[in-house]
C-alpha atoms as a PDB file:
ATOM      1  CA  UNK A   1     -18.949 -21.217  25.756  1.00  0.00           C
ATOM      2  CA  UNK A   2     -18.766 -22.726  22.348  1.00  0.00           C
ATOM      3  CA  UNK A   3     -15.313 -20.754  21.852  1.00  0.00           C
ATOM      4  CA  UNK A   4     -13.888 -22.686  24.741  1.00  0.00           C
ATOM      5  CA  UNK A   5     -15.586 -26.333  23.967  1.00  0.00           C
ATOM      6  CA  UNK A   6     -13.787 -25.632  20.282  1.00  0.00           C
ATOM      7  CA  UNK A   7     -10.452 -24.318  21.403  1.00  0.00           C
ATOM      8  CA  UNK A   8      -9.871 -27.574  24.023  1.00  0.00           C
ATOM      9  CA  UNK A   9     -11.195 -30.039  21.411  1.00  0.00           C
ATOM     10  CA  UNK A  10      -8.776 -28.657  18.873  1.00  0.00           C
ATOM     11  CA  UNK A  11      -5.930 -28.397  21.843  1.00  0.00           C
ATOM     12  CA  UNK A  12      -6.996 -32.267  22.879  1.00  0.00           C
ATOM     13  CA  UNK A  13      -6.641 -33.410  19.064  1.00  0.00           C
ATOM     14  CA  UNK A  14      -3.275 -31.655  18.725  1.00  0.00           C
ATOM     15  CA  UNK A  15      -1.800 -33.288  21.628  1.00  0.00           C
ATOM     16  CA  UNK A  16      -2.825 -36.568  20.760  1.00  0.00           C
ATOM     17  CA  UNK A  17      -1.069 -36.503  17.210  1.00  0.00           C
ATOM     18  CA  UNK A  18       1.934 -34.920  19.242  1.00  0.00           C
ATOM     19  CA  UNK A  19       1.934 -38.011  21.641  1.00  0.00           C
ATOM     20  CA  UNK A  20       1.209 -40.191  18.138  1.00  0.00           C
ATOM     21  CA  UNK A  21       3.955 -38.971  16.332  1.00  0.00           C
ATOM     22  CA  UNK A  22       6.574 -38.955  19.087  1.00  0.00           C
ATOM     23  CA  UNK A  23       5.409 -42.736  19.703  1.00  0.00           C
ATOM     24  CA  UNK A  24       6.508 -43.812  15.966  1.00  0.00           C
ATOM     25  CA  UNK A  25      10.136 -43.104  16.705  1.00  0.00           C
ATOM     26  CA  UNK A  26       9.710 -45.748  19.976  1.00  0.00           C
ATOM     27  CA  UNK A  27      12.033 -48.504  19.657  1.00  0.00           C
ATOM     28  CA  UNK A  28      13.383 -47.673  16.401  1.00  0.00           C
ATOM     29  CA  UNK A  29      17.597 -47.859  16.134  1.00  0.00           C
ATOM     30  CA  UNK A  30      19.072 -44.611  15.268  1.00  0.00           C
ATOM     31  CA  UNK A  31      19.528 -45.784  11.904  1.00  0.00           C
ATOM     32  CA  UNK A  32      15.338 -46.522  11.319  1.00  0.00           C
ATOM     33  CA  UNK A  33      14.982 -43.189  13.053  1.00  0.00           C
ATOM     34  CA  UNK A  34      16.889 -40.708  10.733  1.00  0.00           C
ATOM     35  CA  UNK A  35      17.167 -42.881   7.272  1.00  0.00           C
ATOM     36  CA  UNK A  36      15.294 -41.978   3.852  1.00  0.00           C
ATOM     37  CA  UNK A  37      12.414 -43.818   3.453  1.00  0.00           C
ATOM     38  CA  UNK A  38      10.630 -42.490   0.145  1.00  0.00           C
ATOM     39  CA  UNK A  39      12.259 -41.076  -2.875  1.00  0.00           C
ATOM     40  CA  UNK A  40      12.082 -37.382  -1.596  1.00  0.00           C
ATOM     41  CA  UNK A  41      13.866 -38.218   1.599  1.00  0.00           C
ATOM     42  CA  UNK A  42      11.441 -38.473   4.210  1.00  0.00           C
ATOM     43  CA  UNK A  43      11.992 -39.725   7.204  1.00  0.00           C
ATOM     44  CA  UNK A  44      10.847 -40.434  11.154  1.00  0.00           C
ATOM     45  CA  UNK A  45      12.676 -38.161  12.652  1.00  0.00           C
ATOM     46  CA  UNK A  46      12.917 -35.375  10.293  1.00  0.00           C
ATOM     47  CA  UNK A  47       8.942 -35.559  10.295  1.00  0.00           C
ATOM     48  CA  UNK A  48       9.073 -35.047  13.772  1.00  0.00           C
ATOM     49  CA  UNK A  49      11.651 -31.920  13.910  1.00  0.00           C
ATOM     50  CA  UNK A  50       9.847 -30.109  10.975  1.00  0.00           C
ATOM     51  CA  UNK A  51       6.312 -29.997  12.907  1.00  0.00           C
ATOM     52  CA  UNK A  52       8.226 -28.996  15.994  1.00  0.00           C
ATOM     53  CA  UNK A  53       9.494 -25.893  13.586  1.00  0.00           C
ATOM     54  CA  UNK A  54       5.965 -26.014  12.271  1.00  0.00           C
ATOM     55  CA  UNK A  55       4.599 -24.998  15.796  1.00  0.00           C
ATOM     56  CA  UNK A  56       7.394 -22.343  16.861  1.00  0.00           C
ATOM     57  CA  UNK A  57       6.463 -20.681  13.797  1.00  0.00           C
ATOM     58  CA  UNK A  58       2.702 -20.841  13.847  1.00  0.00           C
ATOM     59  CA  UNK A  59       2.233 -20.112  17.608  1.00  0.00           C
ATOM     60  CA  UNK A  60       4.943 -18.317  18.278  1.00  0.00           C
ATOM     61  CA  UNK A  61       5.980 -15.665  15.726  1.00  0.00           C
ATOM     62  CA  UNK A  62       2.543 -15.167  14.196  1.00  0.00           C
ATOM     63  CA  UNK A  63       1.094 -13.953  17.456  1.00  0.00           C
ATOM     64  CA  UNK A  64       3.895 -11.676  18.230  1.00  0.00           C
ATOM     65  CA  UNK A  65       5.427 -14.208  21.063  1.00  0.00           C
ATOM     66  CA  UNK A  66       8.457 -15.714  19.127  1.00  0.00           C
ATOM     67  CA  UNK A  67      10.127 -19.103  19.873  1.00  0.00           C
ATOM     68  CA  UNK A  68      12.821 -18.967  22.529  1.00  0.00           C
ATOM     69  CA  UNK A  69      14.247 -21.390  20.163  1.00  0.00           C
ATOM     70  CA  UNK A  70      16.540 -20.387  17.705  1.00  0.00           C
ATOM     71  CA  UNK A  71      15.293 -20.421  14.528  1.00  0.00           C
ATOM     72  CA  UNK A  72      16.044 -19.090  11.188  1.00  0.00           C
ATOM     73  CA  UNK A  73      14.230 -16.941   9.230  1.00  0.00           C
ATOM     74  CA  UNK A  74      11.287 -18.522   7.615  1.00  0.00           C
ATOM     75  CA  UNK A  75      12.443 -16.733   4.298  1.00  0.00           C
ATOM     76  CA  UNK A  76      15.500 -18.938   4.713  1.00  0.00           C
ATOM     77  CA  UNK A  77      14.629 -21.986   4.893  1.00  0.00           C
ATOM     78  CA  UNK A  78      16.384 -24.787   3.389  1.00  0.00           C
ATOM     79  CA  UNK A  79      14.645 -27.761   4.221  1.00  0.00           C
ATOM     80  CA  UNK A  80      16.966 -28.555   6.666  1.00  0.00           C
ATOM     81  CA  UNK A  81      13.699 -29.239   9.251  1.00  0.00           C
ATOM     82  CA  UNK A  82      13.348 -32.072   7.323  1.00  0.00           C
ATOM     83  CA  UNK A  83      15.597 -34.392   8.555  1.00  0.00           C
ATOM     84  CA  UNK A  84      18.504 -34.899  10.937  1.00  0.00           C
ATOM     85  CA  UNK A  85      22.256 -33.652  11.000  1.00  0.00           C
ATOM     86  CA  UNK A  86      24.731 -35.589  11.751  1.00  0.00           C
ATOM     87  CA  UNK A  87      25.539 -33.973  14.851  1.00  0.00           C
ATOM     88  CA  UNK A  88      21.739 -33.616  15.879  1.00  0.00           C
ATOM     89  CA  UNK A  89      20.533 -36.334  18.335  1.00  0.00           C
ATOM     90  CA  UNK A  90      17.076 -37.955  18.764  1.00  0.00           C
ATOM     91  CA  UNK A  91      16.974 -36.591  22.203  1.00  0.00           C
ATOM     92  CA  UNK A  92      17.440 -32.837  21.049  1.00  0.00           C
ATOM     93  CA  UNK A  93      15.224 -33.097  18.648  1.00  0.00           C
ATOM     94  CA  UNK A  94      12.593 -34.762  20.741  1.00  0.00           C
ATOM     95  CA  UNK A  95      13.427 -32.573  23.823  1.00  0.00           C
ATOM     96  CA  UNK A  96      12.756 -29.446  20.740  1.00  0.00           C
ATOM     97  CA  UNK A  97       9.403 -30.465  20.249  1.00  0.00           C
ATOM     98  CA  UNK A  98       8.383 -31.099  23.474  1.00  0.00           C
ATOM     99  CA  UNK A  99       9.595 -27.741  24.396  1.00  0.00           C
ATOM    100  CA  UNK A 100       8.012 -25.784  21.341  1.00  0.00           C
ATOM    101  CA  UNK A 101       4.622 -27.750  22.658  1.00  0.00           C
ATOM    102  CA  UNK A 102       5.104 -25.845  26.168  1.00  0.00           C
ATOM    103  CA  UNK A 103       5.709 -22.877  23.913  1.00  0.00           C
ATOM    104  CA  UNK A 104       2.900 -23.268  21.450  1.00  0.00           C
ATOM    105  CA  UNK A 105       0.167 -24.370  24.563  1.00  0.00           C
ATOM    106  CA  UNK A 106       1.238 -21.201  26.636  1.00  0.00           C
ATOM    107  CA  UNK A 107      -0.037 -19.257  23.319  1.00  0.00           C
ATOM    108  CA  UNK A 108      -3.190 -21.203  22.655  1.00  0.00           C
ATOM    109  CA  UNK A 109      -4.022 -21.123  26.956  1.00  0.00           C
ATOM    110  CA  UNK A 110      -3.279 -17.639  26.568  1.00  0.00           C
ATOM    111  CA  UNK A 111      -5.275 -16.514  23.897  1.00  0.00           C
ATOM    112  CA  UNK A 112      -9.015 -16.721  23.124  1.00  0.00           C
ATOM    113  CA  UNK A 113      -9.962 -18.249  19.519  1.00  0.00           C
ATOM    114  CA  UNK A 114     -10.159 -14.774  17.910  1.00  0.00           C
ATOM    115  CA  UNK A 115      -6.758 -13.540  19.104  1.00  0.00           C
ATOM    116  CA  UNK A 116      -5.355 -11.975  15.727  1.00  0.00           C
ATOM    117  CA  UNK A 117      -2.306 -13.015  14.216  1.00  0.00           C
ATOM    118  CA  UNK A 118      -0.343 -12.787  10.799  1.00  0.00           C
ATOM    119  CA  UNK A 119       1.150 -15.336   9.138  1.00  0.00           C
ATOM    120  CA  UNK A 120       3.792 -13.664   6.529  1.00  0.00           C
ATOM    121  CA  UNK A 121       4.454 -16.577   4.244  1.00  0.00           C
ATOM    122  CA  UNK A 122       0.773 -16.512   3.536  1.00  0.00           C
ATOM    123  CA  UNK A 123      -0.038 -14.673   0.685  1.00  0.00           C
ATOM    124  CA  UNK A 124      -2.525 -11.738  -0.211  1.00  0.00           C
ATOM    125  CA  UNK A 125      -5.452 -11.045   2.786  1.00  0.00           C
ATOM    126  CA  UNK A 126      -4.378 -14.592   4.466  1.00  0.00           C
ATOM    127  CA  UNK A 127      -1.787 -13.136   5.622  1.00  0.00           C
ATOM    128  CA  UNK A 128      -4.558 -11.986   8.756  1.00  0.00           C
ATOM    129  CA  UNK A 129      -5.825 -14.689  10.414  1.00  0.00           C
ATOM    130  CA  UNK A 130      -6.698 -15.822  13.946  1.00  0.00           C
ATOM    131  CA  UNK A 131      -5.834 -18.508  16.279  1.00  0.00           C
ATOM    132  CA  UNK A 132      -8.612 -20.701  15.435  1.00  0.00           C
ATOM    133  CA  UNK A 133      -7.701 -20.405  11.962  1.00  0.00           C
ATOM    134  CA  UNK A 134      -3.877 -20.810  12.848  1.00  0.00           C
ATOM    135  CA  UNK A 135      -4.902 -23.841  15.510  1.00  0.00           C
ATOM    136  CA  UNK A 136      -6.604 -25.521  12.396  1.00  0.00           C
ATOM    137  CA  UNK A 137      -3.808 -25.031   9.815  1.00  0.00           C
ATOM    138  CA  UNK A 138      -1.340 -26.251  12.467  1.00  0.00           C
ATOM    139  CA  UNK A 139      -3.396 -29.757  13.349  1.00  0.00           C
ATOM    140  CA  UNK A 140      -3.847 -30.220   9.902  1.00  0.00           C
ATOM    141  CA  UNK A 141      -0.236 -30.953   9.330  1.00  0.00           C
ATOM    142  CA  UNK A 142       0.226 -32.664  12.396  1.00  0.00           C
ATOM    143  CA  UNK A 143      -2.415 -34.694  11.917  1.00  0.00           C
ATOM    144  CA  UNK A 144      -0.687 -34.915   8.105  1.00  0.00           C
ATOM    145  CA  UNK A 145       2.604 -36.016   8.993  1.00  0.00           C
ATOM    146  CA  UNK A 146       1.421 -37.997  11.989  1.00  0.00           C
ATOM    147  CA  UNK A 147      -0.099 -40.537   9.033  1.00  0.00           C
ATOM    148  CA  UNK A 148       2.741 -40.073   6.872  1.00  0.00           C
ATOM    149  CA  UNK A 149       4.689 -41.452   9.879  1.00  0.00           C
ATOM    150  CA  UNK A 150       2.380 -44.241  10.322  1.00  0.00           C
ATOM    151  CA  UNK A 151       3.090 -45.466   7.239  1.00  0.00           C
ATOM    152  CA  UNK A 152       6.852 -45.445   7.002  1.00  0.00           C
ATOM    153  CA  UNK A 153       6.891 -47.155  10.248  1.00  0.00           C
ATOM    154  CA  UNK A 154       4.485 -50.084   8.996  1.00  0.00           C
ATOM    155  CA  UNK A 155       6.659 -49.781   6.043  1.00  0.00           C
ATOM    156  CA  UNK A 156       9.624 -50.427   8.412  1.00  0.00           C
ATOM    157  CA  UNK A 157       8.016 -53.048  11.374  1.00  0.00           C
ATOM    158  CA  UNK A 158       4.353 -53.242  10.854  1.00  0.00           C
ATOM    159  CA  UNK A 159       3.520 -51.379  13.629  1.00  0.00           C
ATOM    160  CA  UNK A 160       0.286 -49.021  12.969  1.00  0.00           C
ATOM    161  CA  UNK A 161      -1.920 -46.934  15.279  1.00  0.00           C
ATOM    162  CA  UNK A 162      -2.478 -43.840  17.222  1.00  0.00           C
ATOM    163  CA  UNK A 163      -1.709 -45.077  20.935  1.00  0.00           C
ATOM    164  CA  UNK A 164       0.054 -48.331  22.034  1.00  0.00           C
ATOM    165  CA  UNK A 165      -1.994 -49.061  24.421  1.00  0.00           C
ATOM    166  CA  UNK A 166      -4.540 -49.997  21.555  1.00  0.00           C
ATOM    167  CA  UNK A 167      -1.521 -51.995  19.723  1.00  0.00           C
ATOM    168  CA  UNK A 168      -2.121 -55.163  19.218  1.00  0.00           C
ATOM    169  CA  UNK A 169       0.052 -58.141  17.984  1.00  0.00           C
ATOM    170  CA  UNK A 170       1.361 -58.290  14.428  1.00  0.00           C
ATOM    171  CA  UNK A 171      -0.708 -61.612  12.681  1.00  0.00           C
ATOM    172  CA  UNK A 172       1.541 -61.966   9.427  1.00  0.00           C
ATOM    173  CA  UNK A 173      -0.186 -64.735   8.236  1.00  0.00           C
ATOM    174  CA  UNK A 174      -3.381 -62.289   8.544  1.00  0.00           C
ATOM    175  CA  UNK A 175      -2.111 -59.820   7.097  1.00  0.00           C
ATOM    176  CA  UNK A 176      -0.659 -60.964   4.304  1.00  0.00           C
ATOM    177  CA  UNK A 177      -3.964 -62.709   3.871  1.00  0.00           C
ATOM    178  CA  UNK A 178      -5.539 -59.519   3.686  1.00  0.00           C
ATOM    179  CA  UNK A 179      -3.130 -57.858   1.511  1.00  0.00           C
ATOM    180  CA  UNK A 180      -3.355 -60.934  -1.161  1.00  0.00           C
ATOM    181  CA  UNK A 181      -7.215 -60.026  -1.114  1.00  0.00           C
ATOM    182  CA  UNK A 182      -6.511 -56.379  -1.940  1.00  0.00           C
ATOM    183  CA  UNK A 183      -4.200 -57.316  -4.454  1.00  0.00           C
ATOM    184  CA  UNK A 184      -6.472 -59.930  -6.330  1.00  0.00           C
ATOM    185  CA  UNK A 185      -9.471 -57.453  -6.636  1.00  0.00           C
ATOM    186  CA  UNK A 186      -6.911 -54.892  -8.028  1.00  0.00           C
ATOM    187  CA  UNK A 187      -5.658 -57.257 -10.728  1.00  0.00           C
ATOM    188  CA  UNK A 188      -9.477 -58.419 -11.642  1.00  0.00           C
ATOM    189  CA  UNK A 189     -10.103 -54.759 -12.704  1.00  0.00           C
ATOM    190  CA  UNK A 190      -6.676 -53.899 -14.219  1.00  0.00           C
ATOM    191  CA  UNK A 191      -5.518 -57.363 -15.287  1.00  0.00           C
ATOM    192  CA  UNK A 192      -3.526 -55.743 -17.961  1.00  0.00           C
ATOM    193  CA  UNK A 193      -1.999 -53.037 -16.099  1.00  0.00           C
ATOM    194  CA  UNK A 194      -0.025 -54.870 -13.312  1.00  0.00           C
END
């Protein structure tokens, strides 16, 4: 019984950040979408196609059920999952992720917690795991790049948050209010640093 309360609070989590992380590219011009936003490059849309590759990997390959999209070898990669080509749309990337999530939840429905799996980019005896160990890993970087995609968004409109429906209306004045406030108490403990 525990087994099952675990695996669907772990499934519910996941496909909340899924929903959360899809909703950050809402509204957004192409350009917002697929631009740089930090000095490494990363950006809205590329977070979004590398956790789709994330999942196809993790519940798909690892338990011996592979993606039925293509993918390359995880020795190859390139970083390409990190951002959008050219001739990649929003749509097929967003229509790849919501397909690797029908994908990944036929594995996790399918398998109880302890269903054994190997992960071969893991090194040494990590290599073995399960899927509550796998379920874990994977939620842990969605739940990673779902805040590093709350952030480039504020960065880009101000918009913050898990769910719109709990969105509520951007007070600049606040805010700015609030950020002054941060930035005073900063400056009081480093004054000569700033």
């Amino acid at each position: 019984m525990i087994d099952d309360f675990a695996k669907d609070t772990l499934h519910g989590r996941l496909r909340q950040d899924r929903t959360a992380l899809l909703w950050k590219l809402d509204g957004l011009s192409e350009y917002d979408a697929r631009r740089p936003l930090t000095a490494t490059g990363t950006n809205l849309l590329g977070l979004v196609k590398h956790v789709a590759t994330v999942e196809a990997r993790y519940f798909g390959e690892v338990f011996g059920r592979p993606s039925p999209e293509p993918l390359p070898r995880w020795q190859d990669s390139d970083g390409s999952d990190l951002w959008a080509a050219e001739d990649e749309t929003r749509e097929q990337i967003v229509a790849f992720y919501r397909r690797t999530w029908e994908h990944a939840d036929a594995t996790i429905d399918g398998l109880p917690l302890d269903a054994p799996g190997r992960v071969p980019w893991w090194s040494g005896p990590h290599a073995d795991t399960n899927l509550f160990g796998v379920l874990i890993h994977v939620l842990g970087e969605t739940v990673r790049h779902t805040g590093h995609a709350d952030i480039l968004r504020e960065g880009l409109d101000g918009r913050t948050g898990l769910r719109p429906q709990h969105e509520q209306r951007i007070d600049e004045e606040a805010r700015a209010a609030h950020r002054a406030k941060i930035e005073r108490a900063a400056r009081a403990v480093a004054p000569h640093e700033a």
